[in-house]
Protein backbone atom coordinates (compact mmCIF):
# COMPACT_ATOMS: atom_id res chain seq x y z
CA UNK A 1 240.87 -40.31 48.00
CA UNK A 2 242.23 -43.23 46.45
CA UNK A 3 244.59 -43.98 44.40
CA UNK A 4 244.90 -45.89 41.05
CA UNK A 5 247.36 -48.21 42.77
CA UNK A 6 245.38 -48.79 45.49
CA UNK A 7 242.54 -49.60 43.50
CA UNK A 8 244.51 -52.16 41.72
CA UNK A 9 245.58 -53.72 44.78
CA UNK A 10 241.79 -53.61 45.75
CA UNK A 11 240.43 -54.97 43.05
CA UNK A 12 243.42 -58.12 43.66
CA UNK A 13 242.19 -58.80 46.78
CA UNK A 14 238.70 -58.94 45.93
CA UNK A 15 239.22 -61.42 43.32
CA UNK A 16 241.28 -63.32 45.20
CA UNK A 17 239.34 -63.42 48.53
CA UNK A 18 236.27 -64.99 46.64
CA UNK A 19 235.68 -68.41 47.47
CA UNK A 20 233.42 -69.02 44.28
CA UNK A 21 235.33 -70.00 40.78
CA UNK A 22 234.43 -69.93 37.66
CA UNK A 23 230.80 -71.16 37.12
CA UNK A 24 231.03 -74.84 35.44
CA UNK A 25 228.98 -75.30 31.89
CA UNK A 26 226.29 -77.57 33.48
CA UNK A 27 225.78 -74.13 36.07
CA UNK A 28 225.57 -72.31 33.07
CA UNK A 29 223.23 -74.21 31.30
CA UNK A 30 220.51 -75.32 34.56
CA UNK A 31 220.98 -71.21 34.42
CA UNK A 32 220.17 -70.69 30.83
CA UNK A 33 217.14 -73.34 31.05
CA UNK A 34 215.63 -71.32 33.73
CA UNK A 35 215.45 -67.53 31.69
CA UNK A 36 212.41 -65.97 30.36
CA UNK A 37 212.66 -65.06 26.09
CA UNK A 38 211.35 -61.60 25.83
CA UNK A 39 210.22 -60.91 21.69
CA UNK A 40 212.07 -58.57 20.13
CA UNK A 41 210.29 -54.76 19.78
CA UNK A 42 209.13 -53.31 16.36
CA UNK A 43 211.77 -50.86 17.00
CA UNK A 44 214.34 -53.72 17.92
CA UNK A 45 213.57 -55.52 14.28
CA UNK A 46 213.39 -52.98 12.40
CA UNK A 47 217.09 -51.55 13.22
CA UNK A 48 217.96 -55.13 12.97
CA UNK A 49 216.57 -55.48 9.62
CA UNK A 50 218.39 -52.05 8.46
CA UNK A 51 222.03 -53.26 9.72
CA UNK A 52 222.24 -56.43 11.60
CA UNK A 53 220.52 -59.35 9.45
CA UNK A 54 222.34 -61.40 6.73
CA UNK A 55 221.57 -60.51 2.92
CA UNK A 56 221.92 -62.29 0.12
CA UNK A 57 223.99 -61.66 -2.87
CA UNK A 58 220.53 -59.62 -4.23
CA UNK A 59 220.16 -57.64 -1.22
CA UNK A 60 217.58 -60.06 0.37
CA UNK A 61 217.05 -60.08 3.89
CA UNK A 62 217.77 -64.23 4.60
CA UNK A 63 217.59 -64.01 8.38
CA UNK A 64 215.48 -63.21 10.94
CA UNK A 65 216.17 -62.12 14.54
CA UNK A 66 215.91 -65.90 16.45
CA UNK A 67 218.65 -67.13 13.34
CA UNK A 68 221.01 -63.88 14.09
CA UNK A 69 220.95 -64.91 17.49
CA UNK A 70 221.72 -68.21 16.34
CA UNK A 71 224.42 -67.43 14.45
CA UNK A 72 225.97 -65.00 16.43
CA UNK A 73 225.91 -67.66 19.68
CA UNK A 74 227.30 -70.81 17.19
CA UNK A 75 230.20 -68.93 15.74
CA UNK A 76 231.17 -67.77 19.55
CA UNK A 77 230.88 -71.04 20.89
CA UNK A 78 233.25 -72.93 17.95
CA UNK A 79 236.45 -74.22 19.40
CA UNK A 80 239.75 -73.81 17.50
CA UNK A 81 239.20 -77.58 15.61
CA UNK A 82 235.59 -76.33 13.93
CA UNK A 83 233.36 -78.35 16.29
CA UNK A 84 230.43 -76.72 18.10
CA UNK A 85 230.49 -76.15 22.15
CA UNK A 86 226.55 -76.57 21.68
CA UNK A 87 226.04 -76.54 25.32
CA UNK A 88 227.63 -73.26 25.19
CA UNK A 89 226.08 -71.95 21.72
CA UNK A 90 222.62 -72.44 23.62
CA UNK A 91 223.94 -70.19 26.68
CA UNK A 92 224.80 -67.76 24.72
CA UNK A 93 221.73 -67.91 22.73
CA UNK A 94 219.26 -67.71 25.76
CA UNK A 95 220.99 -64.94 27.42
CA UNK A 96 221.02 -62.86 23.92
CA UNK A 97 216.78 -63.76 23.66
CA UNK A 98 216.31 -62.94 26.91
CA UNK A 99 217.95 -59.76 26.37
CA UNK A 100 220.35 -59.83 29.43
CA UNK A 101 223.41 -59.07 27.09
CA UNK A 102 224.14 -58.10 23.61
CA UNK A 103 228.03 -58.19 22.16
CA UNK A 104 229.12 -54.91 20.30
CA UNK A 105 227.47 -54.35 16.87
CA UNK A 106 230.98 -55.44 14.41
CA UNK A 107 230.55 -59.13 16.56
CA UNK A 108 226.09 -59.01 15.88
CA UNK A 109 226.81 -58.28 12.25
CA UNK A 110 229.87 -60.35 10.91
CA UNK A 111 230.09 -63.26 13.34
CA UNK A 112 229.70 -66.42 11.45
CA UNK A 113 230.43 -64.81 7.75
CA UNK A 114 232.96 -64.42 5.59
CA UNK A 115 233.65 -61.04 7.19
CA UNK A 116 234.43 -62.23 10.41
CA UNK A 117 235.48 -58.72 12.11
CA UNK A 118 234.15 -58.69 15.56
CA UNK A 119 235.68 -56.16 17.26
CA UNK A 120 234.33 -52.48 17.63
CA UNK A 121 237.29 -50.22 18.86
CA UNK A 122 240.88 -49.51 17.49
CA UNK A 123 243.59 -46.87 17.52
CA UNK A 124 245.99 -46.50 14.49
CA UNK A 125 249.30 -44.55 15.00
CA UNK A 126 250.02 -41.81 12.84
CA UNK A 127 253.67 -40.78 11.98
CA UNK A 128 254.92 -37.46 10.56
CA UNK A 129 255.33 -38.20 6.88
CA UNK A 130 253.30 -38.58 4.05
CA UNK A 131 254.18 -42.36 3.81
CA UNK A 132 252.50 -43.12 7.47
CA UNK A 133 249.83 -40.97 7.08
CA UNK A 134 248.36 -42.73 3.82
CA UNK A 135 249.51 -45.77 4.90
CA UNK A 136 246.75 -45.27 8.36
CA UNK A 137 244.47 -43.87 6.31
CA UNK A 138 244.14 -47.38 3.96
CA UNK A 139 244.35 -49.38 6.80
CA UNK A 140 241.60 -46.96 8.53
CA UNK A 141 239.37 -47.21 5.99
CA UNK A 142 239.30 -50.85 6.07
CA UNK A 143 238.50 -50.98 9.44
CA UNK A 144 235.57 -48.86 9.25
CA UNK A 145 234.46 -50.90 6.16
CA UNK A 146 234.75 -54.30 8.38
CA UNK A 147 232.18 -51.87 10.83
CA UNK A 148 234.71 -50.98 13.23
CA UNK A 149 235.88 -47.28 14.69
CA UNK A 150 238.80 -45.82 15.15
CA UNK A 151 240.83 -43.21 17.48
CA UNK A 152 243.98 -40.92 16.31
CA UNK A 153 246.57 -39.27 17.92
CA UNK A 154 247.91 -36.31 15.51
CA UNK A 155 250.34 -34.97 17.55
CA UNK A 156 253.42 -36.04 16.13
CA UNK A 157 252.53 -34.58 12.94
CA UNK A 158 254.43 -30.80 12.63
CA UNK A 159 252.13 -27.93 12.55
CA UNK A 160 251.10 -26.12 9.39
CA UNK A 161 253.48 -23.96 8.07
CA UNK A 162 256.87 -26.02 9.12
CA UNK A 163 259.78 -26.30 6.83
CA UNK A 164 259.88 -29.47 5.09
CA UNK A 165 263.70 -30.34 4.50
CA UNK A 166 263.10 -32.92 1.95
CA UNK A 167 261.72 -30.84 0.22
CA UNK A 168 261.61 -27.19 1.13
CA UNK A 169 258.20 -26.74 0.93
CA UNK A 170 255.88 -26.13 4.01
CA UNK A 171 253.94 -28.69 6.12
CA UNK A 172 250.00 -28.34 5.96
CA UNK A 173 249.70 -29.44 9.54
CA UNK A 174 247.50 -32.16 10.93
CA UNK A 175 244.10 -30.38 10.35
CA UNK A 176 244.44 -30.86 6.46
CA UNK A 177 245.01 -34.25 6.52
CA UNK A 178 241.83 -34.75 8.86
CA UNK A 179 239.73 -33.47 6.60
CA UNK A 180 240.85 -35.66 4.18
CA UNK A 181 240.54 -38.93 6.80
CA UNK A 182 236.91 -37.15 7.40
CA UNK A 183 235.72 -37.36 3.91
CA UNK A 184 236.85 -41.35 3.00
CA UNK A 185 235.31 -41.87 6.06
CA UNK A 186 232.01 -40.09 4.12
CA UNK A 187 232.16 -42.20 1.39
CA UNK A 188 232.54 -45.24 3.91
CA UNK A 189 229.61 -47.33 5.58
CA UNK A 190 230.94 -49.29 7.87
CA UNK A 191 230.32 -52.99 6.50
CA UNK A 192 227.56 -50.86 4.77
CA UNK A 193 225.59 -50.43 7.75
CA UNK A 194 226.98 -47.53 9.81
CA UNK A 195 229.03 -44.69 8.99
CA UNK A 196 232.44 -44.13 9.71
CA UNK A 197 233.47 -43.20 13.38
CA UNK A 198 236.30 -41.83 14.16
CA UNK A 199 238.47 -39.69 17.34
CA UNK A 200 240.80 -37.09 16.42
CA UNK A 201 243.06 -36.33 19.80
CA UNK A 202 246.00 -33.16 19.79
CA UNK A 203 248.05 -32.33 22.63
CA UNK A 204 247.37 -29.09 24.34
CA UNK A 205 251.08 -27.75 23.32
CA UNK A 206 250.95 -28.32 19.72
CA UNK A 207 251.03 -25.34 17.70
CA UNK A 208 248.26 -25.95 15.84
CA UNK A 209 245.91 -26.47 18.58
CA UNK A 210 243.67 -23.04 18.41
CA UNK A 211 242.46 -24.56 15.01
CA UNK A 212 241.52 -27.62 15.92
CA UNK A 213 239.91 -26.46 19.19
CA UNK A 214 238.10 -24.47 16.58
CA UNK A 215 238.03 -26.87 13.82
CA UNK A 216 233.89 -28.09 14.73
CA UNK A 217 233.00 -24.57 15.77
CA UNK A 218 231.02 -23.86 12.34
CA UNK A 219 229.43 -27.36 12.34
CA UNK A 220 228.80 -29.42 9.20
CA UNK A 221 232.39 -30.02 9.16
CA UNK A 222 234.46 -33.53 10.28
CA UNK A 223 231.10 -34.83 10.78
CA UNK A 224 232.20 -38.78 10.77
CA UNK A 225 235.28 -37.26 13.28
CA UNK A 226 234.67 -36.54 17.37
CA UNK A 227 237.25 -34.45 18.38
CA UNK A 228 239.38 -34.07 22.10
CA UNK A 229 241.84 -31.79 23.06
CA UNK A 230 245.05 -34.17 24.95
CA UNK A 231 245.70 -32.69 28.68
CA UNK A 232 248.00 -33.51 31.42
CA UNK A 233 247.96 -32.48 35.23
CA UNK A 234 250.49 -29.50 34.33
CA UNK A 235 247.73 -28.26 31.42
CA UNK A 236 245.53 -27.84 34.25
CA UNK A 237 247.28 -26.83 36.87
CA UNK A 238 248.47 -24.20 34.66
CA UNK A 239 244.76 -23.25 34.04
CA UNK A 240 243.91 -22.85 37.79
CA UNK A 241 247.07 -20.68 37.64
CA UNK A 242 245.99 -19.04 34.80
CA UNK A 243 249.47 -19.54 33.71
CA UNK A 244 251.58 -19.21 30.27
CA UNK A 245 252.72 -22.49 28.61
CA UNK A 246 254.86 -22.89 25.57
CA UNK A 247 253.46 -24.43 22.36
CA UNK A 248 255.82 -27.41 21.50
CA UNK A 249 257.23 -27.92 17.59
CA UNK A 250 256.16 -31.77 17.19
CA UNK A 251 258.75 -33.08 15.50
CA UNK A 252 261.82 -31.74 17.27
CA UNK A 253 260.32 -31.33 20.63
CA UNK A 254 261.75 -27.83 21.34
CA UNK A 255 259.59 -24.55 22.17
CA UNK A 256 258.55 -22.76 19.07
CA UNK A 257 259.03 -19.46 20.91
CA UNK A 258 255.03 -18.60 21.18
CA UNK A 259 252.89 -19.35 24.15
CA UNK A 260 249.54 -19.44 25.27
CA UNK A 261 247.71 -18.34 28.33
CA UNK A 262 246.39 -21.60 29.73
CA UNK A 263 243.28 -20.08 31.46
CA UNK A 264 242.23 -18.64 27.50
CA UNK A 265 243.07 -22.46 26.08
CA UNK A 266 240.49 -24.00 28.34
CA UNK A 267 237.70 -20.98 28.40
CA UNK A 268 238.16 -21.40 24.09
CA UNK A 269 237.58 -25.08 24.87
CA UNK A 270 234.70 -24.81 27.56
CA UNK A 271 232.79 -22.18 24.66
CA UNK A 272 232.93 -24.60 21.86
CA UNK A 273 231.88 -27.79 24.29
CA UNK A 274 228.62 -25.57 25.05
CA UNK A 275 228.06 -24.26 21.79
CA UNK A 276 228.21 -28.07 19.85
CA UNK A 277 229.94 -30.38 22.51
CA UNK A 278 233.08 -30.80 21.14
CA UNK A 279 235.96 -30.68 21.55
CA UNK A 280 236.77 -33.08 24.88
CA UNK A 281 239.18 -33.14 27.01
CA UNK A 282 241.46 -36.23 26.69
CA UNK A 283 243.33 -37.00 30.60
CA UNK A 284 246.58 -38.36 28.89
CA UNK A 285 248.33 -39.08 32.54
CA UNK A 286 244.92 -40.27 33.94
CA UNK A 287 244.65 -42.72 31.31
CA UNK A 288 248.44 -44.01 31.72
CA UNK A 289 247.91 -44.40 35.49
CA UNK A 290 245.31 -47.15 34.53
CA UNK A 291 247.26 -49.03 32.00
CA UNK A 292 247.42 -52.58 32.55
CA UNK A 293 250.82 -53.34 30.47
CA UNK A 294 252.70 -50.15 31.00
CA UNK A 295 255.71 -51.98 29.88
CA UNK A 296 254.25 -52.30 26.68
CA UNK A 297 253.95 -48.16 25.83
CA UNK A 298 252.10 -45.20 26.56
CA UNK A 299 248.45 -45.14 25.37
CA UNK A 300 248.29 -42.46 23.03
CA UNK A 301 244.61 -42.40 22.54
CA UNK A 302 241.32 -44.10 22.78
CA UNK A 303 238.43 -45.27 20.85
CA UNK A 304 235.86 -43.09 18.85
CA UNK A 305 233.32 -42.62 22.03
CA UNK A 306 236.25 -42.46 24.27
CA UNK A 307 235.62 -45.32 26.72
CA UNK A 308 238.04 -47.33 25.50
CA UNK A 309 242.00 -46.21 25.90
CA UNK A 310 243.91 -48.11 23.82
CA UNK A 311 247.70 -48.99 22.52
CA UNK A 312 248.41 -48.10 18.81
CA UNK A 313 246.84 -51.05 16.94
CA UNK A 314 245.33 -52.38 19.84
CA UNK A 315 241.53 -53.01 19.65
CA UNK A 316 238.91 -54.26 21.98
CA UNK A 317 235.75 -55.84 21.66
CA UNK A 318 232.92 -54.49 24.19
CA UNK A 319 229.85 -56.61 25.31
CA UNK A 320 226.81 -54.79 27.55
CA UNK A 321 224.67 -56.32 30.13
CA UNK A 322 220.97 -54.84 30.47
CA UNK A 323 220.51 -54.14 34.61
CA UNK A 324 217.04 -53.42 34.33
CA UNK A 325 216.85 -57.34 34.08
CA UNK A 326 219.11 -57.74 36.60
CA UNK A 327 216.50 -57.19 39.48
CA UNK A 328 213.89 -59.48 41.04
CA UNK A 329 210.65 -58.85 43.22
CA UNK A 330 210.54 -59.05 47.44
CA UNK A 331 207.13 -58.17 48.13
CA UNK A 332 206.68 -54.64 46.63
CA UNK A 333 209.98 -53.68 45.96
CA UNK A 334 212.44 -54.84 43.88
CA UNK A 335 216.10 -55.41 44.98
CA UNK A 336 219.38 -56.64 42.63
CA UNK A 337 219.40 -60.01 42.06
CA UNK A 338 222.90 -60.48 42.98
CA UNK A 339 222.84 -64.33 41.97
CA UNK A 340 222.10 -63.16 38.03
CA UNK A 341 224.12 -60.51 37.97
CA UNK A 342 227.44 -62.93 38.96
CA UNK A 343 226.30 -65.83 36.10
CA UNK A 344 225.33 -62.94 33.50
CA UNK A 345 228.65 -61.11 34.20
CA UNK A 346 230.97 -64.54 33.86
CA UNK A 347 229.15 -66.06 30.87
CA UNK A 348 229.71 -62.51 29.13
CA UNK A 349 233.53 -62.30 30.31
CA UNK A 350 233.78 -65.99 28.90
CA UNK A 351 231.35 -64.73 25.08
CA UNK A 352 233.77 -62.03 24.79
CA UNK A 353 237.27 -63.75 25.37
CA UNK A 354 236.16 -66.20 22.92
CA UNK A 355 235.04 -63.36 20.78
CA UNK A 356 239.10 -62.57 20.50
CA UNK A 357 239.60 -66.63 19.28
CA UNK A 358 237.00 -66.06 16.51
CA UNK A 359 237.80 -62.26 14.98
CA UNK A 360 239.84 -62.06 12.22
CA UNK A 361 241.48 -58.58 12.24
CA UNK A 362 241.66 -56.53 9.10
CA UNK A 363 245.75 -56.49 9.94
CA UNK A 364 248.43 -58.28 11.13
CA UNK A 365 249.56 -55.67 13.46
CA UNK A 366 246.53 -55.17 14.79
CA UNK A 367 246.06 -59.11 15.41
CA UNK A 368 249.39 -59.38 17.17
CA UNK A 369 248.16 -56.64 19.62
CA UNK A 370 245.13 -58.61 20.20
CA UNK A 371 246.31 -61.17 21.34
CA UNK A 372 249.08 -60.23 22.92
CA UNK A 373 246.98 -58.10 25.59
CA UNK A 374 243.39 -59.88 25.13
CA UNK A 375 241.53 -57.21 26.13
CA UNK A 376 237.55 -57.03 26.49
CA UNK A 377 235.15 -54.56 27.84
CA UNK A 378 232.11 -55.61 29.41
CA UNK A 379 229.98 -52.91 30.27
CA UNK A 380 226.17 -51.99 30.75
CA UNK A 381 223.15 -50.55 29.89
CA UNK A 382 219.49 -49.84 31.73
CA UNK A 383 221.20 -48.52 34.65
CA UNK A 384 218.77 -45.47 34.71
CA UNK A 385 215.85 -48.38 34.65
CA UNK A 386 218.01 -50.38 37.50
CA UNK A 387 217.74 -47.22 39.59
CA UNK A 388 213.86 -46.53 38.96
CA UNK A 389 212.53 -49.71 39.57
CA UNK A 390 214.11 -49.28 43.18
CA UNK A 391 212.81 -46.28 43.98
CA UNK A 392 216.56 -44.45 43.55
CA UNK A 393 216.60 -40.48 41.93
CA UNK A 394 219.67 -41.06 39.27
CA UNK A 395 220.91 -37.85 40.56
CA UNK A 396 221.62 -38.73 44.26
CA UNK A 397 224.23 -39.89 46.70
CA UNK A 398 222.11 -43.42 46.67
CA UNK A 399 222.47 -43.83 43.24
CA UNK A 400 225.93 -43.10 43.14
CA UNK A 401 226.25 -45.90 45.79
CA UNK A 402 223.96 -48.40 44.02
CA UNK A 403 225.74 -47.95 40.67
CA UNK A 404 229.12 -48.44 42.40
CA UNK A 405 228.08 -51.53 43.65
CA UNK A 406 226.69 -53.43 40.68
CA UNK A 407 229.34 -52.33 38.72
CA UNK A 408 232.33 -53.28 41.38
CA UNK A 409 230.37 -56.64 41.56
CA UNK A 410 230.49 -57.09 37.58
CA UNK A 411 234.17 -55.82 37.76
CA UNK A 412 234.97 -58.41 40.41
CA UNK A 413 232.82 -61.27 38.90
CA UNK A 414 235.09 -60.67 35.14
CA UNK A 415 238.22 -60.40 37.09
CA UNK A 416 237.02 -63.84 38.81
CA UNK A 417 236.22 -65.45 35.02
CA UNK A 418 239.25 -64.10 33.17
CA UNK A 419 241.59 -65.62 36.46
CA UNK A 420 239.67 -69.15 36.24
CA UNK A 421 240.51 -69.00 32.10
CA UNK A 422 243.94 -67.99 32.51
CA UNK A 423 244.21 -71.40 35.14
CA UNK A 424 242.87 -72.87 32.15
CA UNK A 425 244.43 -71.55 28.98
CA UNK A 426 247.15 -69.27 30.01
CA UNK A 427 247.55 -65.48 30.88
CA UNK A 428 247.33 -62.84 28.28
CA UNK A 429 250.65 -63.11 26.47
CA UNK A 430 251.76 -59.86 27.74
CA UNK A 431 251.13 -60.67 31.40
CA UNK A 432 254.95 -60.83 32.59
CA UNK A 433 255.58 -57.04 33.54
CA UNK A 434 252.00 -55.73 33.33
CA UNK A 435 250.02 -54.96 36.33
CA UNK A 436 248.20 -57.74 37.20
CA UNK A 437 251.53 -59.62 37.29
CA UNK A 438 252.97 -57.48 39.90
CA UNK A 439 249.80 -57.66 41.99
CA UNK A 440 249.88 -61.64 41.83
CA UNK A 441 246.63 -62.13 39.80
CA UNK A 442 247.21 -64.06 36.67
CA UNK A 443 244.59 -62.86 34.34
CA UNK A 444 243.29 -63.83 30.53
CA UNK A 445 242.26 -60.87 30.03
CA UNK A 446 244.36 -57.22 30.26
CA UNK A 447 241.27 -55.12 30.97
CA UNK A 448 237.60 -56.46 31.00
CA UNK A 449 235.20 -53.72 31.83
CA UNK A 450 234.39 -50.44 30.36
CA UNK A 451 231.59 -48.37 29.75
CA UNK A 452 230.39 -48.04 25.89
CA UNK A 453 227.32 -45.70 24.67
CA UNK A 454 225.14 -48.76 23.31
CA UNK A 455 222.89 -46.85 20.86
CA UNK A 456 222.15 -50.01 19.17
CA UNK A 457 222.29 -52.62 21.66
CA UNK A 458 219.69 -50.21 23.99
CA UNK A 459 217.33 -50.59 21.77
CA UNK A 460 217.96 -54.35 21.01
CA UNK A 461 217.68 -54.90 25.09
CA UNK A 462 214.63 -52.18 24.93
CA UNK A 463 216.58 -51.22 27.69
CA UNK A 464 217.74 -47.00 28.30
CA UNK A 465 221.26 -46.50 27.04
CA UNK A 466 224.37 -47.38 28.79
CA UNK A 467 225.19 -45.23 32.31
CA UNK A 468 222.68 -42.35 31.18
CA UNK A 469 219.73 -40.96 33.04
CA UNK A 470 216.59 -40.85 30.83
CA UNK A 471 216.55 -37.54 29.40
CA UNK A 472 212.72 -38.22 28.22
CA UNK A 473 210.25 -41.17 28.47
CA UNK A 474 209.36 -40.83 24.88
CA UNK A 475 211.11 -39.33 22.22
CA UNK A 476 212.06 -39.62 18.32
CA UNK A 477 215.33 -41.55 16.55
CA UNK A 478 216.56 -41.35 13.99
CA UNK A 479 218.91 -43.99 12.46
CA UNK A 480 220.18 -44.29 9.16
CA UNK A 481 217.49 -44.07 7.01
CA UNK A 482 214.70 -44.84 9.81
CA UNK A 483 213.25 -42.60 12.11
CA UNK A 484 210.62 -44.05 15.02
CA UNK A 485 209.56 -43.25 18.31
CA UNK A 486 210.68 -44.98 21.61
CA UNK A 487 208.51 -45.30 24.75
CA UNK A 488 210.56 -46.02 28.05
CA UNK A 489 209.14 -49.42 28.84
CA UNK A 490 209.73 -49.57 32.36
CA UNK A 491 207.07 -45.55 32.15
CA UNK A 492 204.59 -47.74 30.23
CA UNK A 493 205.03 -51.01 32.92
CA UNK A 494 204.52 -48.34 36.01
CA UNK A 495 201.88 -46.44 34.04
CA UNK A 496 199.52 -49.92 34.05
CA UNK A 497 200.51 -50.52 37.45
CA UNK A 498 199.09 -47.15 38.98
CA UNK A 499 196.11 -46.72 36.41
CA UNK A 500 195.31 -50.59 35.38
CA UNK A 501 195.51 -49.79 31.77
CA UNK A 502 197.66 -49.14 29.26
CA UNK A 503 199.47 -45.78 27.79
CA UNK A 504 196.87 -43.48 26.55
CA UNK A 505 197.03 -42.67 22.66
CA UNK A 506 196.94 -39.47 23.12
CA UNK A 507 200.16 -39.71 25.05
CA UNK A 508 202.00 -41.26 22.64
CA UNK A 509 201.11 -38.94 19.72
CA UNK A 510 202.09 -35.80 21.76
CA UNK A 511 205.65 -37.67 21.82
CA UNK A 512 204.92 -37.93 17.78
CA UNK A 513 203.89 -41.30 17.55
CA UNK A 514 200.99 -41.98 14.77
């Protein structure tokens, strides 16, 4: 099998090997003039209309879904001095309305207004006293009022029932003060459009950890929170062992004295996934293994959906690219088109590095991270579409194959566009001792792929969401306030193929559609 360093090095000599640079703006745009505009779906505009389009000081609604486009591509494509790349403001534009890629929802809503917060994942640190704790949870709620989400990692907080010094009293433990972070995150709408997110993460060996492995068991409770239990590779060897392991005071780091039966940790965890599917299970030396700046720290935790590992105060700002339009027609089949999928992929690496340039971050520290690491995440979505239109079962060794290949081709193709910026502008600021340093790649850019859910976005790109299979070809949503019913449109494309006509009504109301 290989390793993380090896696929490092791989992933060096990939980018390094390829003859083709960066694609020049006049590329881009004989590219751009050459794309189809697809009309948004009623389902597309009316989640737009909910949480996405400008308002005026009334309320209004005072854009539509061509001038969010619009604004979203301008803002991107101004350059430090105010002026307007317009070239690039109408590449952007045109690959947005022809719904090849959509930025994360903070950079659709608040690029281009006073807001100004474009980026959709952090991860605040949380110390063990009151001071820190209150301090993260102002600066959390912030955040998620800006529309962003955020990760935690509790473990340095002691457990409930520890011996305050200062003041002789006992400690509440970390569970307390979630519930607290839980309900301001209630009361929060993130930029008044989405509710709070959030990712609660304890390590196996605190001594609290039965009750937070337990803490979602009833349901109804830490709603706005996701929870995941924090494991190394001695957590689960001990479980194939079915081993004892000693629960670890936080603050001091030395054994409490009681222990746990690693095999009964993990069943406890494996019955409460089933019943409500939380908690997760958090790889804490995985992760590590595939920092890019371990000189930096150890990455205590990651986003709220868990794609995104990240330093504390470090965000990242995610972009998606829609694969079922990433396929064209040779004869009757269709096959990648490997051609779009390279532009697509380096005019989204170059949207979301400027994407960094534009946000303003709701804190300094968080800023300073920013930059200093640069990090993006371009992902996708329709890959259950990608694999139908070819003829591919999602759950087969050919799928596996053709979704390792469009994504090592995206991977390579960012890694290509964040080397030709950093020719151009510099490496990330934190280069000198990170990874790609030691391999001999300079990059802009300290990670740019990951895989996010894309609730939104999906339905933006009317495309099915992110890596998933399609667990239905119709079914019900419900967002917000809204509620409507989605019809796979790559079902109702094959279904006129076959029959000549289109979906029967009858179809459609038995999925609840009036």
């Amino acid at each position: 099998m290989e390793t993380v360093a090896q696929k490092f090095v791989e992933m060096a000599r990939l980018v390094n090997e390829r003859a083709e640079g960066n694609i020049t703006l006049e590329e881009m745009k004989r590219f751009a003039d050459g794309l189809t505009i697809v009309a948004p779906t009623e389902n597309a505009l009316k989640v737009a209309a909910n949480r996405y389009f400008r308002r005026d000081e009334e309320g209004n609604i005072c854009e539509d879904w061509h001038g969010m486009l619009e604004r979203v591509a301008t803002d991107i494509a101004t350059e430090e001095d105010g002026t307007i790349n317009e070239t690039l403001a109408y590449v952007f534009q045109c690959l947005m309305e022809a719904g090849l890629f959509f930025p994360n929802s903070p950079t659709l809503m608040n690029a281009g207004t006073p807001v100004q917060q474009l980026q959709a994942c952090f991860v605040l640190p949380i110390d063990d006293s009151m001071e820190s704790i209150f301090e993260t949870l102002k600066h959390s709620a912030l955040i998620q009022k800006s529309g962003g989400g955020v990760g935690y990692f509790l473990g340095k907080i002691r457990q409930k029932g520890a011996i305050v010094r200062s003041t002789g009293g006992q400690a509440s433990g970390p569970l307390s003060f979630l519930s607290i972070y839980n309900k301001v995150s209630d009361e929060i709408r993130q930029g008044g459009r989405r509710r709070g997110a959030s990712l609660a993460t304890l390590n196996y060996n605190h001594p609290d950890i039965m009750e937070f492995i337990d803490s979602k068991r009833r349901g109804g409770e830490l709603s706005n929170f996701n929870i995941s239990v924090r494991v190394d590779n001695r957590f689960m060897e001990a479980v194939e062992k079915n081993e004892e392991y000693d629960l670890v005071e936080p603050h001091t780091g030395r054994p409490t004295g009681q222990k746990l039966k690693a095999g009964d940790v993990f069943t406890r965890i494996c019955e409460n996934a089933h019943l409500n599917g939380e908690p997760g299970l958090l790889f804490y030396d995985a992760i590590n293994a595939e920092n890019p700046t371990p000189h930096l720290g150890e990455i205590e935790a990651t986003n709220p959906c868990g794609e995104q590992p990240l330093l504390p105060y470090e965000s990242c700002n995610l972009g998606s690219i829609n694969l079922a339009r990433m396929l064209k027609k040779e004869g009757e089949r269709f096959v990648p088109d490997w051609e779009k999928i390279r532009y697509v992929a380096q005019i989204a690496t170059i949207f979301l590095d400027r994407v960094i340039d534009r946000n303003k971050s709701p804190l300094p520290q968080i800023d300073k991270v920013i930059q200093g690491n640069r990090k993006i995440g371009l992902g996708i979505m329709g890959l259950a579409q990608y694999l139908i239109r070819q003829g591919i079962p999602y759950n087969s060794e050919e799928s596996f194959r053709a979704a390792e290949k469009v994504m090592k081709e995206i991977a390579v193709q960012s890694k290509i566009t964040s080397r030709e910026l950093a020719a151009e502008k510099g490496p990330f600021p934190n280069y000198k001792g990170s990874v790609w340093d030691k391999l001999g790649l300079p990059q802009r850019n300290a990670t740019t792929t990951t895989i996010a859910p894309t609730g939104s976005l999906s339905i933006f790109a009317d495309a099915s969401p992110s890596a998933e299979p399609l667990f239905g070809v119709g079914f019900a949503r419900n967002i917000m306030d809204g509620r409507f019913i989605q019809i796979d449109p790559v079902f109702e494309e094959m279904w006129r193929e076959r029959f000549g006509e289109e979906l029967p009504q009858f179809i459609k109301e038995l999925i609840g559609e009036k």
